[in-house]
N, C-alpha and C. Protein backbone atom coordinates (compact mmCIF):
# COMPACT_ATOMS: atom_id res chain seq x y z
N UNK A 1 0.84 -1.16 0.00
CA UNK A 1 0.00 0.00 0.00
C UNK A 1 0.90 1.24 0.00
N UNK A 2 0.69 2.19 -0.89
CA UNK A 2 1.16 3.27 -0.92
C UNK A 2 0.54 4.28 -0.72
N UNK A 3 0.66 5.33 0.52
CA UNK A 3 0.35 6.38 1.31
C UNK A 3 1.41 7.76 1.01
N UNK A 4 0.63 8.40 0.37
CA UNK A 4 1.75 9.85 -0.40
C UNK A 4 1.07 10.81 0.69
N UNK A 5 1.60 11.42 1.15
CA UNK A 5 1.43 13.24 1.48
C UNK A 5 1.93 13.98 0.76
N UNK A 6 1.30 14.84 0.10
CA UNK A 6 0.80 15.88 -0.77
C UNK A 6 0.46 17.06 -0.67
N UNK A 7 1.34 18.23 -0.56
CA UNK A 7 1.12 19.47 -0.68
C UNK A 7 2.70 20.53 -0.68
N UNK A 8 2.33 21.47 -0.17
CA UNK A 8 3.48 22.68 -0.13
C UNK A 8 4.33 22.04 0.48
N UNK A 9 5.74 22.50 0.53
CA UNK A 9 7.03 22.18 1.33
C UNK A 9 6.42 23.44 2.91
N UNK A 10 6.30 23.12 3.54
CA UNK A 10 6.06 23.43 4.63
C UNK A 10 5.95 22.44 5.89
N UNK A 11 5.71 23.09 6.91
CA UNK A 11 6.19 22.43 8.19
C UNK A 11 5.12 21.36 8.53
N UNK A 12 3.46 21.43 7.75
CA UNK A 12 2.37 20.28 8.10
C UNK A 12 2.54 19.47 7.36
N UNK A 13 3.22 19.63 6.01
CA UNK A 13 3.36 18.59 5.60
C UNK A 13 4.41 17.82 5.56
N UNK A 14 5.61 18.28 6.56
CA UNK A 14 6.64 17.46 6.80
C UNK A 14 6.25 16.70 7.89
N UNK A 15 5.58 17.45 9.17
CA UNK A 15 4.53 16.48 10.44
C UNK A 15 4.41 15.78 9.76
N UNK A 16 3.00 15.79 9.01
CA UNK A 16 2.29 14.13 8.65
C UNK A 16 2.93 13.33 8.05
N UNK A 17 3.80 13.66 7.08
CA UNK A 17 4.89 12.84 6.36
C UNK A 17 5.66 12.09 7.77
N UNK A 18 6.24 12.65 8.57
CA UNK A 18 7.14 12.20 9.94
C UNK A 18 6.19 11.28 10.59
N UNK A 19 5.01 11.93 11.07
CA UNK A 19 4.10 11.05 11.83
C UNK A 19 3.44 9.12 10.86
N UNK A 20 3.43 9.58 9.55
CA UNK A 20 2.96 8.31 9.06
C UNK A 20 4.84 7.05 8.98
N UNK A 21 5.69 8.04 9.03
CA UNK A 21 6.86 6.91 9.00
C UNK A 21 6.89 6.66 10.31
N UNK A 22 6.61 7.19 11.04
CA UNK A 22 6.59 7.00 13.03
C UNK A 22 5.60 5.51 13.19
N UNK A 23 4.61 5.35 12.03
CA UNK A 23 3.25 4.74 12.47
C UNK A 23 3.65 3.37 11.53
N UNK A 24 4.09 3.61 10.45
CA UNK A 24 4.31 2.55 9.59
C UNK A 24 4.52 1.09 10.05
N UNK A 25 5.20 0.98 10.84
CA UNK A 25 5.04 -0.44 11.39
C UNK A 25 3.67 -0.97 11.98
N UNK A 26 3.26 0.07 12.60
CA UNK A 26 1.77 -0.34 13.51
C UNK A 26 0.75 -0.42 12.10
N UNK A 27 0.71 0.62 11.10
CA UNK A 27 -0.04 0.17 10.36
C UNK A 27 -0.09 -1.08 9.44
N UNK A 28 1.20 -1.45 9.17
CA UNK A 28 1.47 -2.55 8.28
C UNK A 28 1.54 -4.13 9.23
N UNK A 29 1.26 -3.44 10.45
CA UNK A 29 0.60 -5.09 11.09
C UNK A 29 -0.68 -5.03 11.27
N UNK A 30 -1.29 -3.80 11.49
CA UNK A 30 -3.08 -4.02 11.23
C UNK A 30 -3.27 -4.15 10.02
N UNK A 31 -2.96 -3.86 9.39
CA UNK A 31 -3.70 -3.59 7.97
C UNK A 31 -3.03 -5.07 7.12
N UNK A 32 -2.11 -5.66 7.74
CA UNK A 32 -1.32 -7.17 6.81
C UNK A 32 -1.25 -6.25 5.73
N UNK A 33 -0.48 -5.67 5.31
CA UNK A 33 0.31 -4.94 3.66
C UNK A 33 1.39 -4.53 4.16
N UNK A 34 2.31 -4.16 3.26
CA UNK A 34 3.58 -3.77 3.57
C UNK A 34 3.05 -2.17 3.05
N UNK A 35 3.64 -1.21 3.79
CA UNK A 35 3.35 0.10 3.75
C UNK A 35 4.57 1.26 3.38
N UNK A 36 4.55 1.58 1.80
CA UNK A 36 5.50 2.44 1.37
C UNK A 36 4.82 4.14 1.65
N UNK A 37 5.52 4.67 2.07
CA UNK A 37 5.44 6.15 2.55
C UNK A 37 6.35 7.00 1.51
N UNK A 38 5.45 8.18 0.90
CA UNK A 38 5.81 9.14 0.02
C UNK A 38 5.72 10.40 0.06
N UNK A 39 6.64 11.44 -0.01
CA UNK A 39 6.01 12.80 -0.15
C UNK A 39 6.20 13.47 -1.37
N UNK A 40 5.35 14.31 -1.51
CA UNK A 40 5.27 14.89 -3.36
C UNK A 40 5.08 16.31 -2.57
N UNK A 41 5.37 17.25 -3.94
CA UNK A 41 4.96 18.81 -4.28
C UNK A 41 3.76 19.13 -4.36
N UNK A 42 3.30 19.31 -3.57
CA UNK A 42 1.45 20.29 -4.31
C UNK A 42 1.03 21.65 -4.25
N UNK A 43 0.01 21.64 -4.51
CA UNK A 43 -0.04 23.11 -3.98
C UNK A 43 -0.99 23.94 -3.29
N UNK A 44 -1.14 23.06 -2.54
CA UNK A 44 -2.45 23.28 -0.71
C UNK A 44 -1.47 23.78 0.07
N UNK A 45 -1.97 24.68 0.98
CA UNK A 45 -0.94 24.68 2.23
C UNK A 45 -1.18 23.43 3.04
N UNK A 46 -2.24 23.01 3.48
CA UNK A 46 -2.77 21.81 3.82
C UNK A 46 -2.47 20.34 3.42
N UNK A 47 -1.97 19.76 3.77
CA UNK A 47 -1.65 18.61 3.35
C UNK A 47 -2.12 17.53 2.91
N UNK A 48 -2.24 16.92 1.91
CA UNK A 48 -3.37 15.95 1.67
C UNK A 48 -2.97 14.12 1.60
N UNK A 49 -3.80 13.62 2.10
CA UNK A 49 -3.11 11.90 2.26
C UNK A 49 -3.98 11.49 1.13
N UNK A 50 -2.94 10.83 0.35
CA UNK A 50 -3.46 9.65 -1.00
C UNK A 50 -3.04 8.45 -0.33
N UNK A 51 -4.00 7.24 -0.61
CA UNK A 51 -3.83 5.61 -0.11
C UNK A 51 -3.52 5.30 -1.78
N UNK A 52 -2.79 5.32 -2.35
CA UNK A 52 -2.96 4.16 -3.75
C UNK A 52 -3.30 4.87 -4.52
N UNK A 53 -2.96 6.59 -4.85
CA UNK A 53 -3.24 7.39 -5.44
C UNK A 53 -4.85 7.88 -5.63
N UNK A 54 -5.24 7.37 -4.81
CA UNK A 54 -6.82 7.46 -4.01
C UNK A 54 -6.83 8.61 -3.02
N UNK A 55 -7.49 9.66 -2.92
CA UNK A 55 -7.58 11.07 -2.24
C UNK A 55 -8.49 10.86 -0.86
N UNK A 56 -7.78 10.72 0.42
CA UNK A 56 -8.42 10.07 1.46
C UNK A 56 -8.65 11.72 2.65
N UNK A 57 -7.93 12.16 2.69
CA UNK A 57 -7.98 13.53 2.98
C UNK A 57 -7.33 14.51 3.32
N UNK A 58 -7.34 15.75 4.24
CA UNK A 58 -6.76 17.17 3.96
C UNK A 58 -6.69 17.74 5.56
N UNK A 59 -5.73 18.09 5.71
CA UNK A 59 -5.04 18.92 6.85
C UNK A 59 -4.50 17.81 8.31
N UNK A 60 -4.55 18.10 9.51
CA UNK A 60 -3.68 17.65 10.05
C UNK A 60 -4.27 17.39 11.52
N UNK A 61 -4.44 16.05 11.98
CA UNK A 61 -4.96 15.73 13.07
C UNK A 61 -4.17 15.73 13.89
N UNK A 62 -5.09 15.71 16.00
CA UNK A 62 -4.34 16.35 16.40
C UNK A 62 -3.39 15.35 17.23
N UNK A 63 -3.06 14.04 16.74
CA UNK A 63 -1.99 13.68 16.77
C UNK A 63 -2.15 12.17 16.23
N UNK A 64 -0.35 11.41 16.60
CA UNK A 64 -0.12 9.75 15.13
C UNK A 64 -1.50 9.06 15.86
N UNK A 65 -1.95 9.11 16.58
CA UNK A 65 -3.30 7.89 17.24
C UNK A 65 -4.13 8.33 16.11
N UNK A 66 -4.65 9.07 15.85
CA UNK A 66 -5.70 9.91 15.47
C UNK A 66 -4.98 9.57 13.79
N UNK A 67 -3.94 9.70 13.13
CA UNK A 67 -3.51 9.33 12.05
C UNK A 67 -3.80 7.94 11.57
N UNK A 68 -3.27 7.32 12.68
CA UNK A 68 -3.46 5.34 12.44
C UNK A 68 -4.69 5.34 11.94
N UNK A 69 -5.83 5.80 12.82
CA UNK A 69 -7.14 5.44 12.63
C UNK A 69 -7.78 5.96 11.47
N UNK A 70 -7.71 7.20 10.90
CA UNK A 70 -7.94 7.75 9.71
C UNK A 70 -7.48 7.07 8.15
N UNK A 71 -6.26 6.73 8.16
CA UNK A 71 -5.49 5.83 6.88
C UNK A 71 -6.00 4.28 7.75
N UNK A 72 -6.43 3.66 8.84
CA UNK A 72 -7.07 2.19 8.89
C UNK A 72 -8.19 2.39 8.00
N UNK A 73 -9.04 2.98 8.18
CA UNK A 73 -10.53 3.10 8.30
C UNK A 73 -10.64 3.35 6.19
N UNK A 74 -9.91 4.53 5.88
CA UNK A 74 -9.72 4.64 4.26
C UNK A 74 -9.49 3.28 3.82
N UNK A 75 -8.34 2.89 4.39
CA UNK A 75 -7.35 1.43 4.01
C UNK A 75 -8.74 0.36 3.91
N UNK A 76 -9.53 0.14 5.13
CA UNK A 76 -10.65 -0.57 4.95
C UNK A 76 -11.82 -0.17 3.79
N UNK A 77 -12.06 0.89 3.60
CA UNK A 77 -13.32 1.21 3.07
C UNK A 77 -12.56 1.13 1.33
N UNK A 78 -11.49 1.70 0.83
CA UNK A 78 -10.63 1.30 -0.42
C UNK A 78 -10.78 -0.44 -0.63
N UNK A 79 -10.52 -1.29 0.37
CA UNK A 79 -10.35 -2.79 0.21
C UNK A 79 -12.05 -3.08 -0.20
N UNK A 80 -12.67 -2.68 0.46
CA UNK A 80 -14.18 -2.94 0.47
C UNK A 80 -14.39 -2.29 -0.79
N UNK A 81 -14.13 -1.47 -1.03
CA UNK A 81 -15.15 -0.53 -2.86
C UNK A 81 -14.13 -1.54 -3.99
N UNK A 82 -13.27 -1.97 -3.54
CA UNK A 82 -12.67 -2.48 -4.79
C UNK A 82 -12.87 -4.43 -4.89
N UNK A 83 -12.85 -4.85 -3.67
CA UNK A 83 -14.03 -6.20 -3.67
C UNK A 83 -15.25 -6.31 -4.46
N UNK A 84 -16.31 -5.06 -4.09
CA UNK A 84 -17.58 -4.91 -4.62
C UNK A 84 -17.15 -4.98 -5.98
N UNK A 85 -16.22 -4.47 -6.68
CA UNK A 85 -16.33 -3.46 -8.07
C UNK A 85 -15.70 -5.51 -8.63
N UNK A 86 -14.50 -5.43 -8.01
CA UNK A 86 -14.57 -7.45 -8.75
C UNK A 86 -15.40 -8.21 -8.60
N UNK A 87 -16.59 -7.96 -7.48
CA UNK A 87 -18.28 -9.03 -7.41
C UNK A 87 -18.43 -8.49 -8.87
N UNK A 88 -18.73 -6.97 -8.96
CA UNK A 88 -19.94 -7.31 -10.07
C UNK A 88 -19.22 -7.16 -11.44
N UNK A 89 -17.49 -7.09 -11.78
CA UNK A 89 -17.03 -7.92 -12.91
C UNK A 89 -17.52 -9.36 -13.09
N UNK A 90 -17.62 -10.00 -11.87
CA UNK A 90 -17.54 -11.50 -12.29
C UNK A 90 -18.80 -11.95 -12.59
N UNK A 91 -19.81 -10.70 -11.76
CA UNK A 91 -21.26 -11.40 -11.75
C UNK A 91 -21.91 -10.75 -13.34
N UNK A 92 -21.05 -9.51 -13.52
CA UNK A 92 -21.48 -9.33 -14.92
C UNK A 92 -20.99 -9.36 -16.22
């Protein structure tokens, strides 16, 4: 699974970038995936988290607990929309 933070070179988006490599182990044993961490150029001041080049969301919680649970919960609901979408290849 690949998790990018996305926006301006500034100081929130170096946090969340820091805080998701802080978390990376805890997430990649809940979640069973191996978890690559990325940062890119954008141009929000706000920082934005992509799961899989998937747009999960924007600015900066108020701390890594509160991170884990935000990229679990995407991480789950991404696994789930993309199950459904191979049911109804196969069923159609």
């Amino acid at each position: 699974m690949k998790i990018t933070v996305k926006g301006r070179n500034n100081y929130w988006r170096y946090t969340v970038y820091n805080w998701l490599l802080e978390i990376r182990d805890i997430l990649t044993r809940e979640l069973c995936d191996e978890i690559e961490v990325h940062i890119e150029d954008g141009n929000t001041e706000d920082p934005e988290i992509y799961i899989d080049d998937v747009f999960i969301g924007s600015g900066v919680v108020g701390e890594e607990g509160y991170l884990i649970e935000v990229v679990k919960s995407a991480a789950v609901r991404l696994r789930r929309s993309k199950c459904i979408d191979m049911e109804d290849n196969i069923a159609g």
